[in-house]
PDB file of N, CA and C in Angstrom:
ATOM      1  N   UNK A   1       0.848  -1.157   0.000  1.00  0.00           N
ATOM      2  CA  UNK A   1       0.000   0.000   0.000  1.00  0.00           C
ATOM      3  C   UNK A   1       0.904   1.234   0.000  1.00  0.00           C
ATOM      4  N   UNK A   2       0.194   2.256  -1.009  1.00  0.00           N
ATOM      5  CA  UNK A   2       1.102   3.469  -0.822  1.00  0.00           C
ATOM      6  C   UNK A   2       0.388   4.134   0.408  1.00  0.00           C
ATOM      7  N   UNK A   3       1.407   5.034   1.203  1.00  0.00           N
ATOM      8  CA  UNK A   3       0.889   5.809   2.082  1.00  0.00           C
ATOM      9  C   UNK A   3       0.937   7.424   1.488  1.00  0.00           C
ATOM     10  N   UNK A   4       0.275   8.319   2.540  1.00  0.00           N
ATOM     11  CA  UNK A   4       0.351   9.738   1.950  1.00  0.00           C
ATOM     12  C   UNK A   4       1.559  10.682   1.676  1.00  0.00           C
ATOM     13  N   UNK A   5       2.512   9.774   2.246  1.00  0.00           N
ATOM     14  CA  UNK A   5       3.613  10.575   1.893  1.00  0.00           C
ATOM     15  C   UNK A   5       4.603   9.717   0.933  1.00  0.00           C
ATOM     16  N   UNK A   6       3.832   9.024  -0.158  1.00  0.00           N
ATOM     17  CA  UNK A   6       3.907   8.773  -1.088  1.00  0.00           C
ATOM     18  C   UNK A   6       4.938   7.400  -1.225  1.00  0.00           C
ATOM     19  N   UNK A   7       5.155   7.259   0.169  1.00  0.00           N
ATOM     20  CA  UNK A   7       6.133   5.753   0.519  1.00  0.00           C
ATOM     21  C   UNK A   7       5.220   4.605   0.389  1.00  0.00           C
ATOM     22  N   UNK A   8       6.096   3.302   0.210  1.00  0.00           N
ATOM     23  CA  UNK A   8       5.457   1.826   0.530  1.00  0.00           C
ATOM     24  C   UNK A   8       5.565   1.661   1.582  1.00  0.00           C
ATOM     25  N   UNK A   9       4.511   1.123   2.509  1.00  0.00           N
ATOM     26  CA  UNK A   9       4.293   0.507   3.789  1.00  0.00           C
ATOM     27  C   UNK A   9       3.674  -0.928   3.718  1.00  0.00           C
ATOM     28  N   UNK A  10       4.265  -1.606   4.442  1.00  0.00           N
ATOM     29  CA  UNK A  10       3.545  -2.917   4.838  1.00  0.00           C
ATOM     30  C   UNK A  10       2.005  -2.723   5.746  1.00  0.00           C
ATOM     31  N   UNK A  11       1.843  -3.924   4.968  1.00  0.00           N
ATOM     32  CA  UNK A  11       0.064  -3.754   5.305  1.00  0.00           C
ATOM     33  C   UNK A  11      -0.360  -5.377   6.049  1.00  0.00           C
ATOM     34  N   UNK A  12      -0.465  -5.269   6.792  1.00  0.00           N
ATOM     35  CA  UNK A  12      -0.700  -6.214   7.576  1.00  0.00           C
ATOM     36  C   UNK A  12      -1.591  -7.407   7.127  1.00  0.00           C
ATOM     37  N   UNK A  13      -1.498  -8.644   7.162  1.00  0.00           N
ATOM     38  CA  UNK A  13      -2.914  -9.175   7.007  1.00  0.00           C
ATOM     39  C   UNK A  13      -3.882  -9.266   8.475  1.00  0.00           C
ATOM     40  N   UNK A  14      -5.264  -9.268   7.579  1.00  0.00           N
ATOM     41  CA  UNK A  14      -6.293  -9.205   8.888  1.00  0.00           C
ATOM     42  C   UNK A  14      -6.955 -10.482   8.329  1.00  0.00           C
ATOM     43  N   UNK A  15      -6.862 -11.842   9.346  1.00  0.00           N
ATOM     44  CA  UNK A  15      -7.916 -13.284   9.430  1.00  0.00           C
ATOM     45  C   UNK A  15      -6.983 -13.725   8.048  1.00  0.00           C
ATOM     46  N   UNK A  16      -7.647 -14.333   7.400  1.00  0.00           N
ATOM     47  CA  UNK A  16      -7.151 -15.089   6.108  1.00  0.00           C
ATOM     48  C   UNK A  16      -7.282 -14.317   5.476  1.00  0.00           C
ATOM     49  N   UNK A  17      -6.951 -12.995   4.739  1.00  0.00           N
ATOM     50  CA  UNK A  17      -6.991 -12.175   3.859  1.00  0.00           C
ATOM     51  C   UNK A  17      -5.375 -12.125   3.635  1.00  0.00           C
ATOM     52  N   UNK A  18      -4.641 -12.898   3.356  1.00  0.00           N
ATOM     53  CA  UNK A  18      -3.129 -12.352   2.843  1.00  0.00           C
ATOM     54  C   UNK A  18      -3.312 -12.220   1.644  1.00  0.00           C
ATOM     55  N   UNK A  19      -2.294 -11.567   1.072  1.00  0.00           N
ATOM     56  CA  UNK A  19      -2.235 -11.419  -0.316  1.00  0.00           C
ATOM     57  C   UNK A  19      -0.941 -12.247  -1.145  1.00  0.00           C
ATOM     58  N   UNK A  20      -1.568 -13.171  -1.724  1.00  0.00           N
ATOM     59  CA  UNK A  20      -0.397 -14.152  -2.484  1.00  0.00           C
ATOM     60  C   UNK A  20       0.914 -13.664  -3.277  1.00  0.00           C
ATOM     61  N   UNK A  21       2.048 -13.851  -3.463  1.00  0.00           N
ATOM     62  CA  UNK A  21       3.104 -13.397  -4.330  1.00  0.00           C
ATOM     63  C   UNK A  21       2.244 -13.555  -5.549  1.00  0.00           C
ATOM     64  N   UNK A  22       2.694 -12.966  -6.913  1.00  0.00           N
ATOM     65  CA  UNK A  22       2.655 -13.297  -7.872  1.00  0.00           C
ATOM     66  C   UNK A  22       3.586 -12.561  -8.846  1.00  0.00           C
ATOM     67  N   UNK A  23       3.770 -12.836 -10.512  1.00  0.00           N
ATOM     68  CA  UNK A  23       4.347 -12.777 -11.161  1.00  0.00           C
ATOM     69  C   UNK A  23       3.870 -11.871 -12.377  1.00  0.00           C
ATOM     70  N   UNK A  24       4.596 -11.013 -12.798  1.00  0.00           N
ATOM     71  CA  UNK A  24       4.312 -10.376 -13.750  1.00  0.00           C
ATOM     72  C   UNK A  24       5.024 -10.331 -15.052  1.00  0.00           C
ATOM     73  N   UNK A  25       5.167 -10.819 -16.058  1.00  0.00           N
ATOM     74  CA  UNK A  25       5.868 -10.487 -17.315  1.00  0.00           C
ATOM     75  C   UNK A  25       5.430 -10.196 -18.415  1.00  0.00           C
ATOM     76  N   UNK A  26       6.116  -9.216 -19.311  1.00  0.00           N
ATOM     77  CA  UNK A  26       5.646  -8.402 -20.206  1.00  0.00           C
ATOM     78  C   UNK A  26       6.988  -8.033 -21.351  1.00  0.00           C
ATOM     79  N   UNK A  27       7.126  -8.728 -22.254  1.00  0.00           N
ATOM     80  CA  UNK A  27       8.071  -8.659 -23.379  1.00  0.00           C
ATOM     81  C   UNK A  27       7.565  -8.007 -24.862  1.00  0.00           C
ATOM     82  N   UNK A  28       8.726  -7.130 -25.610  1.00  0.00           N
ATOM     83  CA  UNK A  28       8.176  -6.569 -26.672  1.00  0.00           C
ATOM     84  C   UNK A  28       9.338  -6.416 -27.300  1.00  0.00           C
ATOM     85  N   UNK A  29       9.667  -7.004 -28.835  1.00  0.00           N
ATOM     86  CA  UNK A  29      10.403  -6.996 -29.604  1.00  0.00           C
ATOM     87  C   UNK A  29      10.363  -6.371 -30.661  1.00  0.00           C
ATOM     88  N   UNK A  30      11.133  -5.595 -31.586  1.00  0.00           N
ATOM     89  CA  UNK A  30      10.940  -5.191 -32.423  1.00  0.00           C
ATOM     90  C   UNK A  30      12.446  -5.082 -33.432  1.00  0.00           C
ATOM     91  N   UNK A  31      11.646  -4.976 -35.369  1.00  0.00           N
ATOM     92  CA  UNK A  31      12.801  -5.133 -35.860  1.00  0.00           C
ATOM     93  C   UNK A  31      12.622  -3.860 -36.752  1.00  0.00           C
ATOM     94  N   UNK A  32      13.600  -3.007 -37.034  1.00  0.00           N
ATOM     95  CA  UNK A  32      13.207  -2.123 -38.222  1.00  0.00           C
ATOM     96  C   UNK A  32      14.038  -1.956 -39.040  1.00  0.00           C
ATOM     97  N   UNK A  33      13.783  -1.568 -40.619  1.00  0.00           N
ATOM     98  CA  UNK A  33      14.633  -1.524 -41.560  1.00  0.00           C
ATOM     99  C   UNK A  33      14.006  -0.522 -42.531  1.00  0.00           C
ATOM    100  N   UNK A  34      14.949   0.009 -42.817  1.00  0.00           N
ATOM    101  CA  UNK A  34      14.706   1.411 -43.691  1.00  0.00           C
ATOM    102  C   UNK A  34      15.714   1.567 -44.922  1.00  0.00           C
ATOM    103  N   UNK A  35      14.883   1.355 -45.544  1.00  0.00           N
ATOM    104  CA  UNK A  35      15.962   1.729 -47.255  1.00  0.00           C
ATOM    105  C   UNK A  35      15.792   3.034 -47.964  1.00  0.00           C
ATOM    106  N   UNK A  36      16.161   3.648 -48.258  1.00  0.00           N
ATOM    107  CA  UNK A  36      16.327   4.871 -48.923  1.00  0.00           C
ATOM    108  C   UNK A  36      16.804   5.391 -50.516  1.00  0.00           C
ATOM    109  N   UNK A  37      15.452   5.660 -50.410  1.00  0.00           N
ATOM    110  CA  UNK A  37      14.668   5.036 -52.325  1.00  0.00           C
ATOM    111  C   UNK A  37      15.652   6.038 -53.220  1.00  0.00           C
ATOM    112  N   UNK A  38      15.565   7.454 -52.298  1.00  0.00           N
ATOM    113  CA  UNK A  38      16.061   8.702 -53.122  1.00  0.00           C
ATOM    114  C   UNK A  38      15.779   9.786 -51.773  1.00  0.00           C
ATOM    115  N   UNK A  39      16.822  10.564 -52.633  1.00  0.00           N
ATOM    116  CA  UNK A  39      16.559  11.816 -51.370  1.00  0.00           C
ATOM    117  C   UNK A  39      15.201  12.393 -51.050  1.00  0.00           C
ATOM    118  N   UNK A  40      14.928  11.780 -49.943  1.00  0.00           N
ATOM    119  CA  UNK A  40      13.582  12.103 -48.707  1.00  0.00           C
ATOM    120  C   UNK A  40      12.312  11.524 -49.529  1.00  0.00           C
ATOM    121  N   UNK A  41      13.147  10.061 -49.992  1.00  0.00           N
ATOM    122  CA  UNK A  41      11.995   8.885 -50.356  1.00  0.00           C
ATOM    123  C   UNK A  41      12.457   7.620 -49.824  1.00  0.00           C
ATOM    124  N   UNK A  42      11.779   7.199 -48.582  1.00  0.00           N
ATOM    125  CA  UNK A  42      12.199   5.966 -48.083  1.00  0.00           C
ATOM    126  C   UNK A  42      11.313   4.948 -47.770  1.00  0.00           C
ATOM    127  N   UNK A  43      11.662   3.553 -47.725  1.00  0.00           N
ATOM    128  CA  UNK A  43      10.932   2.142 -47.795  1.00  0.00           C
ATOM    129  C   UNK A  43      10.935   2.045 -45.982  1.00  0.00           C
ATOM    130  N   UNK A  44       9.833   1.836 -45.273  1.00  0.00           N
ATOM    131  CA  UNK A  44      10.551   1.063 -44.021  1.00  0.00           C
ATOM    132  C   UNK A  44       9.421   0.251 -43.608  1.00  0.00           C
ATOM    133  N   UNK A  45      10.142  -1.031 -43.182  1.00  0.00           N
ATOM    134  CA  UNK A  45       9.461  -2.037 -42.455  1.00  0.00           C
ATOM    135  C   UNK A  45       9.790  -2.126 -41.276  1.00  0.00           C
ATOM    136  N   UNK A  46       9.025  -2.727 -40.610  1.00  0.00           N
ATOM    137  CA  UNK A  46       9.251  -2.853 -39.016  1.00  0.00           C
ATOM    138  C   UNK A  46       8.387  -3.837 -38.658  1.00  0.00           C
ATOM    139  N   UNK A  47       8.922  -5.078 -37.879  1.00  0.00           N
ATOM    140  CA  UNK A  47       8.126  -6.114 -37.360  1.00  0.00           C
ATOM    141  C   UNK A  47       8.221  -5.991 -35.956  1.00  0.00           C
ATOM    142  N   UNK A  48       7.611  -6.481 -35.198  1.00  0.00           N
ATOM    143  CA  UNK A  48       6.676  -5.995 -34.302  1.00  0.00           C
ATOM    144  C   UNK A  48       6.006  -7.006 -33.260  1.00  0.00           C
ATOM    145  N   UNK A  49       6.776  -7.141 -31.869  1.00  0.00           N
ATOM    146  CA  UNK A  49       5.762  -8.992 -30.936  1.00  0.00           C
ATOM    147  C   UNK A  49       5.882  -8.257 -29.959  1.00  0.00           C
ATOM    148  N   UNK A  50       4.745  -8.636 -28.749  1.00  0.00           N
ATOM    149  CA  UNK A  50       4.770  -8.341 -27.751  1.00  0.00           C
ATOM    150  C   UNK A  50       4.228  -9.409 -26.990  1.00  0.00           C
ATOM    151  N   UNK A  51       3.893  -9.389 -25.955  1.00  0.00           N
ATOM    152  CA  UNK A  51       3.276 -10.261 -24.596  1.00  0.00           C
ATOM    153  C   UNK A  51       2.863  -9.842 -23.618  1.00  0.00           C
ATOM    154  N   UNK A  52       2.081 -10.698 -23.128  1.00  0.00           N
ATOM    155  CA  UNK A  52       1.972 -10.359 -21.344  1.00  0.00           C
ATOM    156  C   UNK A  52       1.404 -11.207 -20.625  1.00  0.00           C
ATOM    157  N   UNK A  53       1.762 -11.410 -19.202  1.00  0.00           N
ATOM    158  CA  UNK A  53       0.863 -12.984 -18.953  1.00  0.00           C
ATOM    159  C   UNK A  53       1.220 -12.171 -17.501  1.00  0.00           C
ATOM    160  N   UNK A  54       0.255 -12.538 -16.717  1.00  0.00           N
ATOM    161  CA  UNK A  54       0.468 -12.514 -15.239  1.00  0.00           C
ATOM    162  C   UNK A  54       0.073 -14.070 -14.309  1.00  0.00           C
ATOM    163  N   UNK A  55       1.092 -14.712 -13.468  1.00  0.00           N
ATOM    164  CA  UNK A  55       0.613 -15.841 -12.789  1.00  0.00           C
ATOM    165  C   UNK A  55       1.063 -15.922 -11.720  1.00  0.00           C
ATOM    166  N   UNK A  56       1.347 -17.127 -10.648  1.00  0.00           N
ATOM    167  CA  UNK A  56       1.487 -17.212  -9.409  1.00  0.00           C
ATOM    168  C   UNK A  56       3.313 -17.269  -9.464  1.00  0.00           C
ATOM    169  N   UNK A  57       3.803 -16.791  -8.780  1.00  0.00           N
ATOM    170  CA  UNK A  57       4.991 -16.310  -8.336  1.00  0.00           C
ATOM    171  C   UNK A  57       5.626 -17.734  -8.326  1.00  0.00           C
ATOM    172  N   UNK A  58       7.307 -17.159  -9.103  1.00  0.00           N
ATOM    173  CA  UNK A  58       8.038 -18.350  -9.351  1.00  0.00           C
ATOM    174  C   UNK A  58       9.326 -18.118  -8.989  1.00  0.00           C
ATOM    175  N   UNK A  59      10.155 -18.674  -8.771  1.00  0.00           N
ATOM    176  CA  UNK A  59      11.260 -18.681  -7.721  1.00  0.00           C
ATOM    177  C   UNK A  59      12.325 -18.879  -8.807  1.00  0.00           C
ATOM    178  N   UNK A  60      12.329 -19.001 -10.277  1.00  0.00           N
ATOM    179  CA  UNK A  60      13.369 -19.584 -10.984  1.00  0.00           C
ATOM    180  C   UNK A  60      13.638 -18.368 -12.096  1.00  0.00           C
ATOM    181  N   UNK A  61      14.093 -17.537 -12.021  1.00  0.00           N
ATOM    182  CA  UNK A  61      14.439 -16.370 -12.614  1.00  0.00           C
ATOM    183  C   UNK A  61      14.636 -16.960 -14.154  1.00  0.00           C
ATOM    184  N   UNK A  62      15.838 -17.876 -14.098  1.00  0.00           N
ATOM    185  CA  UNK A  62      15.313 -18.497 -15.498  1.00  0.00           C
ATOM    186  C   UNK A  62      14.789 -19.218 -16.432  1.00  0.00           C
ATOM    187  N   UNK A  63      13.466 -20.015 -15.816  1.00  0.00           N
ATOM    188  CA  UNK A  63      12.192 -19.684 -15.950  1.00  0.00           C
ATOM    189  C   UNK A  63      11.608 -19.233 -16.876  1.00  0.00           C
ATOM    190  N   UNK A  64      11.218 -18.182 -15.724  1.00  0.00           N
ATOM    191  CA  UNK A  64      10.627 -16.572 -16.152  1.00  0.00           C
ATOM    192  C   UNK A  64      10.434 -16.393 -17.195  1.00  0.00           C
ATOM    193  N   UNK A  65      12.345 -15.810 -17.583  1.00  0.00           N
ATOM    194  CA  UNK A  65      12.824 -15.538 -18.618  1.00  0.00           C
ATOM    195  C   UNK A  65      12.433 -16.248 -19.944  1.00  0.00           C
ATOM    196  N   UNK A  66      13.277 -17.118 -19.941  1.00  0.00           N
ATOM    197  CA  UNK A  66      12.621 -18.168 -20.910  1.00  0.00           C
ATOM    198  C   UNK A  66      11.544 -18.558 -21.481  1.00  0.00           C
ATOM    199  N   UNK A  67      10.156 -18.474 -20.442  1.00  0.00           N
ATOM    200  CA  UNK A  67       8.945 -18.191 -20.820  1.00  0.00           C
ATOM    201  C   UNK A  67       8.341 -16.722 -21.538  1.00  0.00           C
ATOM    202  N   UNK A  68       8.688 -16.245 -21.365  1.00  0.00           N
ATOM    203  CA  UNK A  68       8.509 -14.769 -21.414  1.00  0.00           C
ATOM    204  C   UNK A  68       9.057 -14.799 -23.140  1.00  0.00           C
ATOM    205  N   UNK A  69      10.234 -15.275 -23.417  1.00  0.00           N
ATOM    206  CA  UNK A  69      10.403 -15.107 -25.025  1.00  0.00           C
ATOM    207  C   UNK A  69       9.321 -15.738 -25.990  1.00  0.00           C
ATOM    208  N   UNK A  70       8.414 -17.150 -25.098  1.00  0.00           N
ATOM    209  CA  UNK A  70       7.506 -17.302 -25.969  1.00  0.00           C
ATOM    210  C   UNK A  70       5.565 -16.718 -25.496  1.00  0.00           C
ATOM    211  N   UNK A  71       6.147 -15.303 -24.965  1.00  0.00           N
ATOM    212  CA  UNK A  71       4.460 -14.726 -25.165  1.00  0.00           C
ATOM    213  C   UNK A  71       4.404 -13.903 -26.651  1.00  0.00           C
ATOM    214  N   UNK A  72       2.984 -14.061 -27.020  1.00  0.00           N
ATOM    215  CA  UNK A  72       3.291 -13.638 -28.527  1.00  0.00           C
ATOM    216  C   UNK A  72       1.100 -13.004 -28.264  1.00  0.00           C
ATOM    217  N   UNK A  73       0.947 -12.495 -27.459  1.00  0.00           N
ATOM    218  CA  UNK A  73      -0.219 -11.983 -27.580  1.00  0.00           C
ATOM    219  C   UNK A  73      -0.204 -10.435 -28.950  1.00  0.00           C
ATOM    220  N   UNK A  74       0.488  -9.884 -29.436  1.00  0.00           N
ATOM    221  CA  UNK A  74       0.484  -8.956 -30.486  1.00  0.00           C
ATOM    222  C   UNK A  74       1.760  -9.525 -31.413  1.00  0.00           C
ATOM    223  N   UNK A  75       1.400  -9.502 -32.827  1.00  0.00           N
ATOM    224  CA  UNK A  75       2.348  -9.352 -33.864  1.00  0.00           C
ATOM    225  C   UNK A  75       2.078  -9.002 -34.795  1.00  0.00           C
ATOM    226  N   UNK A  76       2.694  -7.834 -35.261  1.00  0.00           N
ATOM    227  CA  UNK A  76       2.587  -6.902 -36.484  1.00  0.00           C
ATOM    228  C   UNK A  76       3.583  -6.787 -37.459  1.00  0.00           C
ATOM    229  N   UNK A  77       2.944  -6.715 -38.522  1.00  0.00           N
ATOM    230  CA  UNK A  77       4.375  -6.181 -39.241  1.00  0.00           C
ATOM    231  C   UNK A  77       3.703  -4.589 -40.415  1.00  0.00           C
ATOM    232  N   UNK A  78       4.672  -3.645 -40.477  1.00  0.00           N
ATOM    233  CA  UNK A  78       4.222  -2.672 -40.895  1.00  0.00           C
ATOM    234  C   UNK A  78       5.420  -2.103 -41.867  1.00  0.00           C
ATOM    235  N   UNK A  79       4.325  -1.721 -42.862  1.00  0.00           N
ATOM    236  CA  UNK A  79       5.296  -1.183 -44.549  1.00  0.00           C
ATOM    237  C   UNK A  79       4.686  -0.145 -44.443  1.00  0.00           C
ATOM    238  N   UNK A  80       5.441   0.792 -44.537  1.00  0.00           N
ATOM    239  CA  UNK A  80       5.323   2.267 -44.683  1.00  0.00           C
ATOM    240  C   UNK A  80       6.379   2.884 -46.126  1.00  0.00           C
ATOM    241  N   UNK A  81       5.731   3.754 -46.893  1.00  0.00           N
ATOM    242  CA  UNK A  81       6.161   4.390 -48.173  1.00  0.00           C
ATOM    243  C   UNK A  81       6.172   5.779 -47.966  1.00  0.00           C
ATOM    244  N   UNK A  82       7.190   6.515 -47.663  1.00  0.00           N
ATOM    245  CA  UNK A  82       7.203   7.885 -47.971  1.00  0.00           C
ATOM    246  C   UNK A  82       8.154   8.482 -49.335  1.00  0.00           C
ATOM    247  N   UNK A  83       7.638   8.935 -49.780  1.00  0.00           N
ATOM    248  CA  UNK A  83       7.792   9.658 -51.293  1.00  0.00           C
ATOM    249  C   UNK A  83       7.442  11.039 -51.403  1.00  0.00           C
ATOM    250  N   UNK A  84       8.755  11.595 -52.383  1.00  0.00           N
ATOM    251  CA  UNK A  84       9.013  13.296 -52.145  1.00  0.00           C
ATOM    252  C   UNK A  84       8.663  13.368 -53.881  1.00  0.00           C
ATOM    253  N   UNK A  85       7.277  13.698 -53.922  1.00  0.00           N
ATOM    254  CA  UNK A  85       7.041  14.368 -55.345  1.00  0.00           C
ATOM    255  C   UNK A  85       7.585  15.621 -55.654  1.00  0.00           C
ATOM    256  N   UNK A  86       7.918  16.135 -56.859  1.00  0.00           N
ATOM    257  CA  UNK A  86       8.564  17.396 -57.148  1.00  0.00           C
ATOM    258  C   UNK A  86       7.886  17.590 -58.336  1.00  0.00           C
ATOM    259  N   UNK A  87       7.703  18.835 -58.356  1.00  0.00           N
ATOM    260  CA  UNK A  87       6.888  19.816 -59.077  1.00  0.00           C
ATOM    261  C   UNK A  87       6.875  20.822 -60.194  1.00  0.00           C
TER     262      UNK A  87
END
């Protein structure tokens, strides 16, 4: 719990109300590449993964890790064309 002066404090449990450890991970990769067609005309792609999973708290750091390279909840890939017409 935050308190008002904006610190963490321990919060006691009251009866069976503790609050369990748990785990949070959240990975996001990305690749980009840009070719350059002509002056201030360029190609770029960019691929694009992310993740996220939240579960019960794990003691094996690498693990974690390891799991975490295969969350794949978003993947994109994006082509973008900018082109300098002249007049």
């Amino acid at each position: 719990m935050v308190g008002p002066d904006r610190r963490a404090t321990v919060v006691e449990p009251v009866g069976d109300h503790q609050v369990d450890d748990f785990s949070l991970r959240n990975m996001g990769f990305q690749v980009r590449y840009r070719y350059m067609l002509a002056p201030l005309s360029d190609l770029y792609v960019v691929y694009g993964r992310g993740g996220y999973m939240f579960d019960e708290f794990s003691v094996d750091p690498d693990r974690q890790l390891g799991e975490s390279f295969h969350l794949r909840d978003s993947e994109q890939l994006l082509v973008k064309l900018s082109y300098r017409f002249e007049l």
